[in-house]
C-alpha atoms as a PDB file:
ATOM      1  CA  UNK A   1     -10.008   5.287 -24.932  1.00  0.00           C
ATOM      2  CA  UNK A   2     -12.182   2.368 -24.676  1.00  0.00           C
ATOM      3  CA  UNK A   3      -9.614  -0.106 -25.009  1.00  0.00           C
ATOM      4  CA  UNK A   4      -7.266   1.677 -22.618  1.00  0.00           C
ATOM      5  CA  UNK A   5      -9.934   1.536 -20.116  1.00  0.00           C
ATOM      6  CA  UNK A   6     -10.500  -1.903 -20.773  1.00  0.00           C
ATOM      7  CA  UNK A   7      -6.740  -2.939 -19.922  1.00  0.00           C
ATOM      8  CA  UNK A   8      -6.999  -0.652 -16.778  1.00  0.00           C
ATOM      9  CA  UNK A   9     -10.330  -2.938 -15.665  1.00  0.00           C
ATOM     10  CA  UNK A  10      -8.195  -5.981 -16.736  1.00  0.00           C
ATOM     11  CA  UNK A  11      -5.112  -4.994 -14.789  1.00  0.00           C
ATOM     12  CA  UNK A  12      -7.083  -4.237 -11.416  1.00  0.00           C
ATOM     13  CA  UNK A  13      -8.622  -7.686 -11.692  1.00  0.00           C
ATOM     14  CA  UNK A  14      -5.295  -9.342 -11.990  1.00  0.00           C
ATOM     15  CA  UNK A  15      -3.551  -7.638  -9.614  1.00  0.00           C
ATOM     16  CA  UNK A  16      -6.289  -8.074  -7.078  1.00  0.00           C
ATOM     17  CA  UNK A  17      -6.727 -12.188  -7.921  1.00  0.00           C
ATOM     18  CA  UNK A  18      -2.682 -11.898  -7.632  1.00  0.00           C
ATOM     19  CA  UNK A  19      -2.435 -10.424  -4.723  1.00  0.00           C
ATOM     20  CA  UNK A  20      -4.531 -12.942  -3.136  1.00  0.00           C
ATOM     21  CA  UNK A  21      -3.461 -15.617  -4.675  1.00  0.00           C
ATOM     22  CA  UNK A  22       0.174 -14.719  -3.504  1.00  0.00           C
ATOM     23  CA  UNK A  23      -0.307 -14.116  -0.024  1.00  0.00           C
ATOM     24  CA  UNK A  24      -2.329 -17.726   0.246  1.00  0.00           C
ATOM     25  CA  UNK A  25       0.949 -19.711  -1.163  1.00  0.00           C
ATOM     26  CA  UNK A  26       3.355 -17.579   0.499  1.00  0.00           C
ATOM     27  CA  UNK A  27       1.924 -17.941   3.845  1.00  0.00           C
ATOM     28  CA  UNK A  28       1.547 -21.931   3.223  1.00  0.00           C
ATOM     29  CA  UNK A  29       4.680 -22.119   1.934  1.00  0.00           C
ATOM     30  CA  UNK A  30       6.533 -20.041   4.774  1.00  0.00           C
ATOM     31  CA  UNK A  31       4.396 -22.223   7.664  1.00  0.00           C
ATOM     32  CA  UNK A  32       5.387 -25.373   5.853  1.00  0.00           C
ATOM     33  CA  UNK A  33       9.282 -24.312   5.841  1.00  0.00           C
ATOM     34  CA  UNK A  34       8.347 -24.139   9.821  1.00  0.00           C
ATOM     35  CA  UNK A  35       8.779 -20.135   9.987  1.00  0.00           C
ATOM     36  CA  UNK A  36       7.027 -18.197  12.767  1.00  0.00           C
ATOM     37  CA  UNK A  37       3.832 -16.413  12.611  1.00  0.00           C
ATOM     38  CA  UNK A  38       5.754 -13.253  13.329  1.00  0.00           C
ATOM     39  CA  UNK A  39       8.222 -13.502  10.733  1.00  0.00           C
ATOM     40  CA  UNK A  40       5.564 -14.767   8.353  1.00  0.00           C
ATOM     41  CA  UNK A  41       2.921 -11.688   8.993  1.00  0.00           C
ATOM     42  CA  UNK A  42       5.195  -9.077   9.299  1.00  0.00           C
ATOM     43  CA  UNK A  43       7.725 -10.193   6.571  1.00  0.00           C
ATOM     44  CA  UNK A  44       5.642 -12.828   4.198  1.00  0.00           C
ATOM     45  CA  UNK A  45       2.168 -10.965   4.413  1.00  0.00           C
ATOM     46  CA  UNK A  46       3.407  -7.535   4.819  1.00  0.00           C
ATOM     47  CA  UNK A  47       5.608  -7.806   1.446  1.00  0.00           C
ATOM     48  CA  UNK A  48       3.085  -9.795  -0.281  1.00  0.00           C
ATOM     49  CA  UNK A  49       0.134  -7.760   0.052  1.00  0.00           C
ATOM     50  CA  UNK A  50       2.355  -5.176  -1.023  1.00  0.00           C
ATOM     51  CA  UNK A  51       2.517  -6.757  -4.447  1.00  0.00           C
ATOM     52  CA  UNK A  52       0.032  -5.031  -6.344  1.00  0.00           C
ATOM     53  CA  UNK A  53       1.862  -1.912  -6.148  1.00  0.00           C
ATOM     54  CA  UNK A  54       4.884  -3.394  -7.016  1.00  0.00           C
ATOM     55  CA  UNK A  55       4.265  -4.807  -9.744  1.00  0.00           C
ATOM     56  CA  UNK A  56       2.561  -1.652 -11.213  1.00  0.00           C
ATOM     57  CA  UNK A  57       5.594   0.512 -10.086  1.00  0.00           C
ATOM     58  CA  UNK A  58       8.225  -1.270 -11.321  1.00  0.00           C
ATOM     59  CA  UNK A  59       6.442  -1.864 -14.477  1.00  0.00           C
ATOM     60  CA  UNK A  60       5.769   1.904 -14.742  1.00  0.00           C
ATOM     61  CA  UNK A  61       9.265   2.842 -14.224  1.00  0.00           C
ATOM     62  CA  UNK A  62      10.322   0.304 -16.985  1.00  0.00           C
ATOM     63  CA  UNK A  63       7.935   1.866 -19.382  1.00  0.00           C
ATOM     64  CA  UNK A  64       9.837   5.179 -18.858  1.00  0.00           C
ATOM     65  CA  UNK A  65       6.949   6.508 -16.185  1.00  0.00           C
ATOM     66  CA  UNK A  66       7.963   6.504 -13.160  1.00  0.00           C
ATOM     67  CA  UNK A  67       5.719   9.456 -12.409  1.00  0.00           C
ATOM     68  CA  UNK A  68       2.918   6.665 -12.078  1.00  0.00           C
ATOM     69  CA  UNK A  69       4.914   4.854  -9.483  1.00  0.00           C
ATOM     70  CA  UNK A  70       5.596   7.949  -7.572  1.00  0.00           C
ATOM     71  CA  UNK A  71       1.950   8.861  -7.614  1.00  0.00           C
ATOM     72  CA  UNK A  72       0.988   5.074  -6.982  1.00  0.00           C
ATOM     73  CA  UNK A  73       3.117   5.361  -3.833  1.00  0.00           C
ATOM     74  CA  UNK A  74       1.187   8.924  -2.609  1.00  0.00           C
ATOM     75  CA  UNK A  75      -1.993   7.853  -3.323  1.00  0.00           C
ATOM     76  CA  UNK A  76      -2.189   4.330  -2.074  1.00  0.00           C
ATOM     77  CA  UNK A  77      -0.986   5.696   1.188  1.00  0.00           C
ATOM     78  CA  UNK A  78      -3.974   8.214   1.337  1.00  0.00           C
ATOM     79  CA  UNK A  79      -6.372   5.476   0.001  1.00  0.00           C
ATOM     80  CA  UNK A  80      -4.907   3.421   2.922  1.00  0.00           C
ATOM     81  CA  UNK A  81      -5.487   6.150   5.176  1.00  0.00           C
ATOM     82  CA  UNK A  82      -8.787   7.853   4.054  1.00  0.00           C
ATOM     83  CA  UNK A  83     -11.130   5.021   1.974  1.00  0.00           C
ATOM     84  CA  UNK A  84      -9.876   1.891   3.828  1.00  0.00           C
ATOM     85  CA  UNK A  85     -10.244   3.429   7.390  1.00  0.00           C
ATOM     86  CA  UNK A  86     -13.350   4.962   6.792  1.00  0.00           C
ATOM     87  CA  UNK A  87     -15.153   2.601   5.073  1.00  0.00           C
ATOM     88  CA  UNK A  88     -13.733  -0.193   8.057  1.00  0.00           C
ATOM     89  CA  UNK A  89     -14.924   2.162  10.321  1.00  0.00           C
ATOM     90  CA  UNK A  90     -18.201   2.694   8.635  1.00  0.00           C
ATOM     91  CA  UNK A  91     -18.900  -0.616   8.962  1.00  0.00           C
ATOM     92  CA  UNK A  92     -17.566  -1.250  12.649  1.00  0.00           C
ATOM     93  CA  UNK A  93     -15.984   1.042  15.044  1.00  0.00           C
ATOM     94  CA  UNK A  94     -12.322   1.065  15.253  1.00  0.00           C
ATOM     95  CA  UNK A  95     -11.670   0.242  18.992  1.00  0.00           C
ATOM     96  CA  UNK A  96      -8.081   1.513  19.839  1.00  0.00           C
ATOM     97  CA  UNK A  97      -6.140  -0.126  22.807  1.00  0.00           C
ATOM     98  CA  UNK A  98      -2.862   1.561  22.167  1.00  0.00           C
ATOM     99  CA  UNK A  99      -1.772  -0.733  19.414  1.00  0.00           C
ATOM    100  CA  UNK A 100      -0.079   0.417  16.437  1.00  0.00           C
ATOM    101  CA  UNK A 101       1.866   3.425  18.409  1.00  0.00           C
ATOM    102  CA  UNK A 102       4.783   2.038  17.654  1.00  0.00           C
ATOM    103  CA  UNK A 103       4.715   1.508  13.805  1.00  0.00           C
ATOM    104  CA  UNK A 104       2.346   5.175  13.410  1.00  0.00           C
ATOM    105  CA  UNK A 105       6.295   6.580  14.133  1.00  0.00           C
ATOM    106  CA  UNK A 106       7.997   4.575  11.686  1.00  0.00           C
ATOM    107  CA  UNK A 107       5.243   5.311   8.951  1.00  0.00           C
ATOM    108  CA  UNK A 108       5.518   9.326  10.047  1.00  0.00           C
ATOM    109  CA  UNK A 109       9.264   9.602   9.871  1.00  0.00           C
ATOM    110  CA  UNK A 110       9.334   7.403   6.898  1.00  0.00           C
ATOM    111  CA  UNK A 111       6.859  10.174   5.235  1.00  0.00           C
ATOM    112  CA  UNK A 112       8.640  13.101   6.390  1.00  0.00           C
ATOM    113  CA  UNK A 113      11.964  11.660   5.256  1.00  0.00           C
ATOM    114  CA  UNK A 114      10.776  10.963   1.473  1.00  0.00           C
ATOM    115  CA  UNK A 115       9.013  14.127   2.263  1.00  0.00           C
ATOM    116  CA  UNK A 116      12.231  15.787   2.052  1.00  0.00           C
ATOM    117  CA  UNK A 117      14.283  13.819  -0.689  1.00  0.00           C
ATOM    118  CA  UNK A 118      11.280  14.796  -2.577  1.00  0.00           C
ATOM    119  CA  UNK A 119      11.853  18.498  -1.522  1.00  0.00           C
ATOM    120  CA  UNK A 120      15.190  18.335  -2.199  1.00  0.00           C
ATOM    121  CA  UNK A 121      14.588  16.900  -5.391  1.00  0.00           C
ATOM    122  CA  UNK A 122      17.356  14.294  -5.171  1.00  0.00           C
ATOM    123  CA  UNK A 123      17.733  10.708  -6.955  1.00  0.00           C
ATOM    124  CA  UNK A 124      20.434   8.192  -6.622  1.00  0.00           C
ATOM    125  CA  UNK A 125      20.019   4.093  -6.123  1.00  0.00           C
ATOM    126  CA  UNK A 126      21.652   4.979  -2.878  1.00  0.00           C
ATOM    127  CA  UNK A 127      18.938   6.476  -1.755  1.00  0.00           C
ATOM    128  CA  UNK A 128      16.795   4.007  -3.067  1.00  0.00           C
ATOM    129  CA  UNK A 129      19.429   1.356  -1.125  1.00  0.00           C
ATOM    130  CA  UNK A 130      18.950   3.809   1.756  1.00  0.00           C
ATOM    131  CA  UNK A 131      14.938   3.241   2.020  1.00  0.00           C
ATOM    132  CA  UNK A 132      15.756  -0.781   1.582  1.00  0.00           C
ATOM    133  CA  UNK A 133      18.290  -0.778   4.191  1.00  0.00           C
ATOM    134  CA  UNK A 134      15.920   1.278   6.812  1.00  0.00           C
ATOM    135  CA  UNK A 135      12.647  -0.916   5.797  1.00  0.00           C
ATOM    136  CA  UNK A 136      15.082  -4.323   6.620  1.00  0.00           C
ATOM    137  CA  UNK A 137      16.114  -2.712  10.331  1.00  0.00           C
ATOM    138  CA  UNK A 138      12.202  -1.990  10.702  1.00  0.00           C
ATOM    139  CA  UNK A 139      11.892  -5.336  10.474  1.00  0.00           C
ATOM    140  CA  UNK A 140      14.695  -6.557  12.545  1.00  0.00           C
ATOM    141  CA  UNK A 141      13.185  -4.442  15.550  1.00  0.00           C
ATOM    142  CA  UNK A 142       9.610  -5.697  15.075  1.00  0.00           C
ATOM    143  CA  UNK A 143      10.452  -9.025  15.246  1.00  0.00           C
ATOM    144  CA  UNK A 144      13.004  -8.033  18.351  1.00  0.00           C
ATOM    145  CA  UNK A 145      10.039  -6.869  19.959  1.00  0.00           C
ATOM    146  CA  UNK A 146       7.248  -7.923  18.993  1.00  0.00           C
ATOM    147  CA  UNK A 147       3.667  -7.691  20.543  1.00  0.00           C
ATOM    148  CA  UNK A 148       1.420 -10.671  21.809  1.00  0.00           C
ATOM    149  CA  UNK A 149      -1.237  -9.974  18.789  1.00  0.00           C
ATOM    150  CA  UNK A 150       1.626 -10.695  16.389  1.00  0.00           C
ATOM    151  CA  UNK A 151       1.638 -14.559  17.055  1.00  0.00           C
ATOM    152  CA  UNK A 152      -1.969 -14.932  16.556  1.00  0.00           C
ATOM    153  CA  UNK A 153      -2.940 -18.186  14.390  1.00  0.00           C
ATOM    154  CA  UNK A 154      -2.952 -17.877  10.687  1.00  0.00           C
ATOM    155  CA  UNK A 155      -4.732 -20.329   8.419  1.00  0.00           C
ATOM    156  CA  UNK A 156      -2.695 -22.701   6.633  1.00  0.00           C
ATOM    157  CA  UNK A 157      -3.808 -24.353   3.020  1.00  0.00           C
ATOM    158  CA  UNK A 158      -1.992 -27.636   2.261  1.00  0.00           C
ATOM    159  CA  UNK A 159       1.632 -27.787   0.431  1.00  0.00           C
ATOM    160  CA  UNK A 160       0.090 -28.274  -3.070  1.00  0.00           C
ATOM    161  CA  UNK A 161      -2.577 -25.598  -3.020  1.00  0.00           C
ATOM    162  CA  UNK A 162      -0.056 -23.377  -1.648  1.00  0.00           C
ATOM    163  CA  UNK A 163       2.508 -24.117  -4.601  1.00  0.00           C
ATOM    164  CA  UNK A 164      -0.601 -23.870  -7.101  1.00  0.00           C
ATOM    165  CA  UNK A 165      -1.324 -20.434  -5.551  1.00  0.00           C
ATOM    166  CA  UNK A 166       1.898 -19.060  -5.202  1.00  0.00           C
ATOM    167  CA  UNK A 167       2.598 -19.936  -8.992  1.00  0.00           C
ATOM    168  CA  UNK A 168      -0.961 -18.484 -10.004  1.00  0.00           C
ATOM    169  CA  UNK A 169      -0.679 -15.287  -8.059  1.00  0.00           C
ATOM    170  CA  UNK A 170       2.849 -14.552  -9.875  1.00  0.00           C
ATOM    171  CA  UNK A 171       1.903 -14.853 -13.138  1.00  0.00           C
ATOM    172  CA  UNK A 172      -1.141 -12.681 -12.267  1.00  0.00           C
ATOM    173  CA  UNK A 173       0.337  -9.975 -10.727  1.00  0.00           C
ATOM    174  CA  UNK A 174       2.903  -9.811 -13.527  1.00  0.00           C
ATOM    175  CA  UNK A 175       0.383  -9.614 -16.373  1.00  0.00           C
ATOM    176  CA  UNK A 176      -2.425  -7.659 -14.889  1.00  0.00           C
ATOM    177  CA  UNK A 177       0.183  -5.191 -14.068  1.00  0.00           C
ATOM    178  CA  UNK A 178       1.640  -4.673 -17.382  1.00  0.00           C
ATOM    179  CA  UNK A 179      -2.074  -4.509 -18.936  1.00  0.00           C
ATOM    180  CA  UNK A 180      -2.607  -1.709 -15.930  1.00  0.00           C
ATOM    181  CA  UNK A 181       0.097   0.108 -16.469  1.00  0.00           C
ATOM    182  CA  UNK A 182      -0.252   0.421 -20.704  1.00  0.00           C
ATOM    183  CA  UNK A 183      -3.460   1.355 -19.873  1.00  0.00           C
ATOM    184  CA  UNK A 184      -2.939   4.046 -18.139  1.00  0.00           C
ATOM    185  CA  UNK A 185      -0.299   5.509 -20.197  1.00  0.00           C
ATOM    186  CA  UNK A 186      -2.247   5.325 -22.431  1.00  0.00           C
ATOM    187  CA  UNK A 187      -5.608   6.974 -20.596  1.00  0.00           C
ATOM    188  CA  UNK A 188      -3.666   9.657 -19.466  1.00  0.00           C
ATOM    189  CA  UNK A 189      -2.180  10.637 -23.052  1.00  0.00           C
ATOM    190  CA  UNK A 190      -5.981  10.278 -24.437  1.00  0.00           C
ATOM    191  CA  UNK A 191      -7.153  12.021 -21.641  1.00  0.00           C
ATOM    192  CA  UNK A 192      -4.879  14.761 -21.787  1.00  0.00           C
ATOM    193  CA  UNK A 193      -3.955  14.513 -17.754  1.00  0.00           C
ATOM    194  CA  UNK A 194      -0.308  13.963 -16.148  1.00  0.00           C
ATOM    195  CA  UNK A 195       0.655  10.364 -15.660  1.00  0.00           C
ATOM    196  CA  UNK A 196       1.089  11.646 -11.760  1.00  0.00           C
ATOM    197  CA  UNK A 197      -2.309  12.179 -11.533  1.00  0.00           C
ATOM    198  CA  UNK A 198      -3.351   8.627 -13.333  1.00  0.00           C
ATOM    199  CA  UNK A 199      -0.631   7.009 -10.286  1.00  0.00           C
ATOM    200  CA  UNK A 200      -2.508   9.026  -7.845  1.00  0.00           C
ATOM    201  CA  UNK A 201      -6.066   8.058  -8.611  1.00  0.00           C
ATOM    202  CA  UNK A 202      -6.654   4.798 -10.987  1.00  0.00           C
ATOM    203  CA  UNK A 203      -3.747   3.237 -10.061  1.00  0.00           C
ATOM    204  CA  UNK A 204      -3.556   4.163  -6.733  1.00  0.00           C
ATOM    205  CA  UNK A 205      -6.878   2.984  -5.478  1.00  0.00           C
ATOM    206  CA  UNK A 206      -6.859   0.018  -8.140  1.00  0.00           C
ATOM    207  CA  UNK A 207      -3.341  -1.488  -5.893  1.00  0.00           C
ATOM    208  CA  UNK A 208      -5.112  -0.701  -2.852  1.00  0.00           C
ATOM    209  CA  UNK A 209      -8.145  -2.727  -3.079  1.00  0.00           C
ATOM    210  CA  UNK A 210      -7.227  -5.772  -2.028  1.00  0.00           C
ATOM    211  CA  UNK A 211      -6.181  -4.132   1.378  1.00  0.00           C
ATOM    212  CA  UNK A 212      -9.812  -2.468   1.134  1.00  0.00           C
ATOM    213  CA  UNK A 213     -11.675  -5.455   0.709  1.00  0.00           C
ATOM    214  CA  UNK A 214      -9.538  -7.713   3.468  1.00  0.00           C
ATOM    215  CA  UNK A 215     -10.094  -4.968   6.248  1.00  0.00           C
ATOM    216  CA  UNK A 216     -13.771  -4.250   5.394  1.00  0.00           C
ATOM    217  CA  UNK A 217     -14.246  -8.708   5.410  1.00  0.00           C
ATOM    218  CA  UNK A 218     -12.288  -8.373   8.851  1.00  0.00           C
ATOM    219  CA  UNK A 219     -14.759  -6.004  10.041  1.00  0.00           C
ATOM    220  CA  UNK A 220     -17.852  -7.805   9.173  1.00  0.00           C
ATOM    221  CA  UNK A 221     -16.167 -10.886  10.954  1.00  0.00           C
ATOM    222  CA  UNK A 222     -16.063  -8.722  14.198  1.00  0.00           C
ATOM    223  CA  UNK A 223     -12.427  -7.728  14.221  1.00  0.00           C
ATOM    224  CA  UNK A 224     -12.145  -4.235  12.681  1.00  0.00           C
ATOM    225  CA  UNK A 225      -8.965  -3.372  14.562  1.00  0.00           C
ATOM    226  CA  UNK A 226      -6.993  -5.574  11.835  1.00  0.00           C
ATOM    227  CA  UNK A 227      -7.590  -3.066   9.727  1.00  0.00           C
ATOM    228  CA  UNK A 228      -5.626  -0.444  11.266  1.00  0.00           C
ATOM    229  CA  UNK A 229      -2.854  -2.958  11.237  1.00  0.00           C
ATOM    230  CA  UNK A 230      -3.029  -3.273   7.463  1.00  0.00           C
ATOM    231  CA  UNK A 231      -3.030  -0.021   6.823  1.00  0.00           C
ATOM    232  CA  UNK A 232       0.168   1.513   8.723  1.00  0.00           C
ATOM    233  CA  UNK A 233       1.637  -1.722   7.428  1.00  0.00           C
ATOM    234  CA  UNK A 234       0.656  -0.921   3.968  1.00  0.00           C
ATOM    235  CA  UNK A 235       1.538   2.516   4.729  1.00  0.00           C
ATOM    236  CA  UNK A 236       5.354   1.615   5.871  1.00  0.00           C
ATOM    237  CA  UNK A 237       5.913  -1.162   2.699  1.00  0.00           C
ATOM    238  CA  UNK A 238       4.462   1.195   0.324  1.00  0.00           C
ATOM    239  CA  UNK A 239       7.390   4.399   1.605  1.00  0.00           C
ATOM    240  CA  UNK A 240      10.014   1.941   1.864  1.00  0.00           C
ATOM    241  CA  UNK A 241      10.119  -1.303   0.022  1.00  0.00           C
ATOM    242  CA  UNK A 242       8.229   0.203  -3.164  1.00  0.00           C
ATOM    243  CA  UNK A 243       9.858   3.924  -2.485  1.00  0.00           C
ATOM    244  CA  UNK A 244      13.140   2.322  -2.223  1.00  0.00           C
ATOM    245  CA  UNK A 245      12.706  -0.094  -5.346  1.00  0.00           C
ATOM    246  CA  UNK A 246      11.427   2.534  -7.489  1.00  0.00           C
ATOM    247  CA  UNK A 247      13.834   5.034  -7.036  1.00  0.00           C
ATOM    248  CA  UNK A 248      16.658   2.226  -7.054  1.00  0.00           C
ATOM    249  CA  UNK A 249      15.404   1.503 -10.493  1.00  0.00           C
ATOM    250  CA  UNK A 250      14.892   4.567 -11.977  1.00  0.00           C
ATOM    251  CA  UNK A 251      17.500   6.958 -10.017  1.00  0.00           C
ATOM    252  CA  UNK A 252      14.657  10.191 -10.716  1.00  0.00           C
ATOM    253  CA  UNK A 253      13.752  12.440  -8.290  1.00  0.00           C
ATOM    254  CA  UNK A 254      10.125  12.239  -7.272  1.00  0.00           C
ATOM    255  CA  UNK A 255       7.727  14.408  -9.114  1.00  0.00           C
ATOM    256  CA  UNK A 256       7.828  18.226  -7.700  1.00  0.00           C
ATOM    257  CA  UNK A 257       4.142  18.375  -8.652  1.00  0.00           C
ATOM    258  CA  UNK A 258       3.499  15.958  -5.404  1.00  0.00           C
ATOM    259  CA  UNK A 259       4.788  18.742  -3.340  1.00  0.00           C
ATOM    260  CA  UNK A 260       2.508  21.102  -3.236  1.00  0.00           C
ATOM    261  CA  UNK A 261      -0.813  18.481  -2.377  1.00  0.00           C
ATOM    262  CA  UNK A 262      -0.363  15.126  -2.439  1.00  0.00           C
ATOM    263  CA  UNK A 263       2.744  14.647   0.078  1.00  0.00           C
ATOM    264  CA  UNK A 264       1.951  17.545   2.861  1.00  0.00           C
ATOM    265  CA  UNK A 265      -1.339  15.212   2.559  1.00  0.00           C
ATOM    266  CA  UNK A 266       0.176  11.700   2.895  1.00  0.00           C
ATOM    267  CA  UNK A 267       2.210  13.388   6.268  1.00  0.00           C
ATOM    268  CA  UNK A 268      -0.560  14.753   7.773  1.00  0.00           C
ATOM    269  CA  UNK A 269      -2.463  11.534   7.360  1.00  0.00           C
ATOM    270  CA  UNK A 270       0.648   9.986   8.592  1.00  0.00           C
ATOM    271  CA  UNK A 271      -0.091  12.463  11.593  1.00  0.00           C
ATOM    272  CA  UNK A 272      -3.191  11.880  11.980  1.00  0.00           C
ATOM    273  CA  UNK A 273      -3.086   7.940  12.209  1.00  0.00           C
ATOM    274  CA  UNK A 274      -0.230   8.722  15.485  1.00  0.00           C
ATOM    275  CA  UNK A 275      -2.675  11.241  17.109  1.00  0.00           C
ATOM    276  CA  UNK A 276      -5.789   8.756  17.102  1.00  0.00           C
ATOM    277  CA  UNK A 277      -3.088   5.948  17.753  1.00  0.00           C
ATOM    278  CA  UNK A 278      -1.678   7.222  20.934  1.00  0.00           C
ATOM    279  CA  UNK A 279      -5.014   9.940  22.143  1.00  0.00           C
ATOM    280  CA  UNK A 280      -7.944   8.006  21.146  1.00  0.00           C
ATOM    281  CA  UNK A 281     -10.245   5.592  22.103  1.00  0.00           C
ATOM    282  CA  UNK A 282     -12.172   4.672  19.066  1.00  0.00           C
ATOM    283  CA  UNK A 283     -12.459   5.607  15.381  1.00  0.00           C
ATOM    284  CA  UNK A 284     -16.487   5.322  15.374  1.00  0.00           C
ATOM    285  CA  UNK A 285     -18.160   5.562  12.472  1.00  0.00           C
ATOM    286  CA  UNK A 286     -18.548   9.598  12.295  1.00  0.00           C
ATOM    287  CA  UNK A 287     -14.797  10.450  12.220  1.00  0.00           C
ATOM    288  CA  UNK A 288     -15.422   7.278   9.425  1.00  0.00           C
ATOM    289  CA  UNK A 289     -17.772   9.404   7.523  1.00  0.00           C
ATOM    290  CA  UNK A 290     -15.568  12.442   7.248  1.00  0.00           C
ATOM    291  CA  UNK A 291     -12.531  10.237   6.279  1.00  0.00           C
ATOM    292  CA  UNK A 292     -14.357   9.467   3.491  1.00  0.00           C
ATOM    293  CA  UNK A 293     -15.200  12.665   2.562  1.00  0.00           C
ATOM    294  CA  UNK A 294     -11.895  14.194   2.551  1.00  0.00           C
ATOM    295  CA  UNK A 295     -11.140  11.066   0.757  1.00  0.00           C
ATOM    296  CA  UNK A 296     -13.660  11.985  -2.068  1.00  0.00           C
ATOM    297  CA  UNK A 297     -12.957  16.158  -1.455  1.00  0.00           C
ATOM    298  CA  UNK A 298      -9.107  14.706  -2.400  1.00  0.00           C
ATOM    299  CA  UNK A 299      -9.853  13.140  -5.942  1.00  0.00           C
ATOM    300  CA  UNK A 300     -12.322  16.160  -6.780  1.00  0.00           C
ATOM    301  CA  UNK A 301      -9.909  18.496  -6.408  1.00  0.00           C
ATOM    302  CA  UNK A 302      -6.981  15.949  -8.329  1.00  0.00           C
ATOM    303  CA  UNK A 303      -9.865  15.680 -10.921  1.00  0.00           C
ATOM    304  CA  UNK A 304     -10.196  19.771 -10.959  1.00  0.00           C
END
């Protein structure tokens, strides 16, 4: 068990230096190419950051689990919603101006509809081509309309440390996710748990702390708002572009087991991000607080 654990701790590391890594090269290689800071944010960062659970999807489904990817998806979008908002929130308030209405409806309907392929218990690469296809007109209609914080400045490293990063963060992601995902096939056989619930907890909150840390660093810099931002973003990749790919790949249905907690859960977080999106003023450090518990009340009762 030791060593498994040890390739888990290895994995996380490389995924999170890869993920980094990546979306440094990517955007210095897409502002070099002269491509827009919308296009590059919603398109370069938002697929980049995204990486981490790629990786350890697709290399789950090739190693015959794709149970880990499916609870990789589930849980990264509750970690997105629960521990990243809260602990952001913690931190700073989360001052809402109305922003983020727009995308809180894609990432609801794109819950509710894998919601219900899940339900229905179906799996085809057309669906999987489906989720693509919808994730490329999400993108279409952003940048058709975007919003004035989407051309803010983004920093730029030079052509060469962009190549060196780009290059590093590849090979990273690719390796710490193979050592992650051995790992915990082989925890959970050790352990004597489902691989769902190893996707839904270890691997699941390993991919998602590179969005953790970024949004917390945002809010110690003064601008905790980003955060929200990253996380429907996150939220929307995660259903979509990793959704899609996984169930392109492996053609399964998703895991029944997910239906009876863990996707009614990842809705009504969905939910929950449109209501405060669209009613409220703030997310102040209380309503962090209890995010964070029913973040924590979640694993417990995985772990139970």
């Amino acid at each position: 068990m030791t060593t498994a654990i040890l390739m888990i701790f290895a994995g996380l590391i490389g995924l999170g230096l890869g993920g980094e890594w990546l979306v440094r090269g990517s955007v210095g290689l897409a502002q070099r190419m002269g491509i827009s800071n919308l296009v590059t944010g919603l398109v370069i960062v938002g697929a980049a950051t995204s990486m981490p659970e790629m990786v350890a999807s697709v290399q789950a489904v090739a190693a015959g689990s794709p149970e880990i990817a499916w609870g990789n998806i589930a849980g990264s979008n509750i970690a997105n919603s629960l521990l990243i908002l809260g602990a952001t929130a913690l931190v700073a308030p989360i001052v809402l101006t109305g922003t983020g209405r727009r995308d809180a409806v894609v990432g609801l309907s794109a819950s509710a509809a894998l919601f219900a392929i899940a339900w229905w218990q179906l799996g085809s690469p057309w669906i999987g081509a489906a989720l693509l296809a919808a994730l490329t007109v999400y993108i279409i209609w952003r940048y058709t309309h975007p919003r004035p914080a989407d051309e803010e400045e983004l920093e730029v490293p030079p052509l060469s440390r962009s190549l060196v990063y780009f290059i590093l963060g590849v090979a990273a992601l690719v390796i710490g996710g193979k050592l992650l995902v051995d790992g915990a096939i082989d925890l959970a056989t050790l352990a004597g748990v489902s691989e769902t619930v190893i996707g839904l907890t270890v691997v699941a909150v390993g991919t998602s702390l590179p969005e953790l840390a970024a949004s917390v660093a945002a809010a110690l810099r003064g601008k905790p708002g980003l955060a929200l931002g990253n996380v429907v973003g996150s939220n929307i990749y995660n259903l979509l572009l990793i959704g899609g790919v996984t169930m392109a790949i492996s053609a399964r249905p998703i895991p029944v087991e997910l239906l009876d907690v863990e996707w009614p859960l990842v809705i009504a977080t969905a939910l929950m991000i449109l209501l405060l999106c669209w009613f409220a003023h703030r997310i102040n450090r209380a309503m962090g607080a209890l995010l964070l518990a029913g973040f924590a009340a979640f694993n417990v009762l995985l772990l139970t």
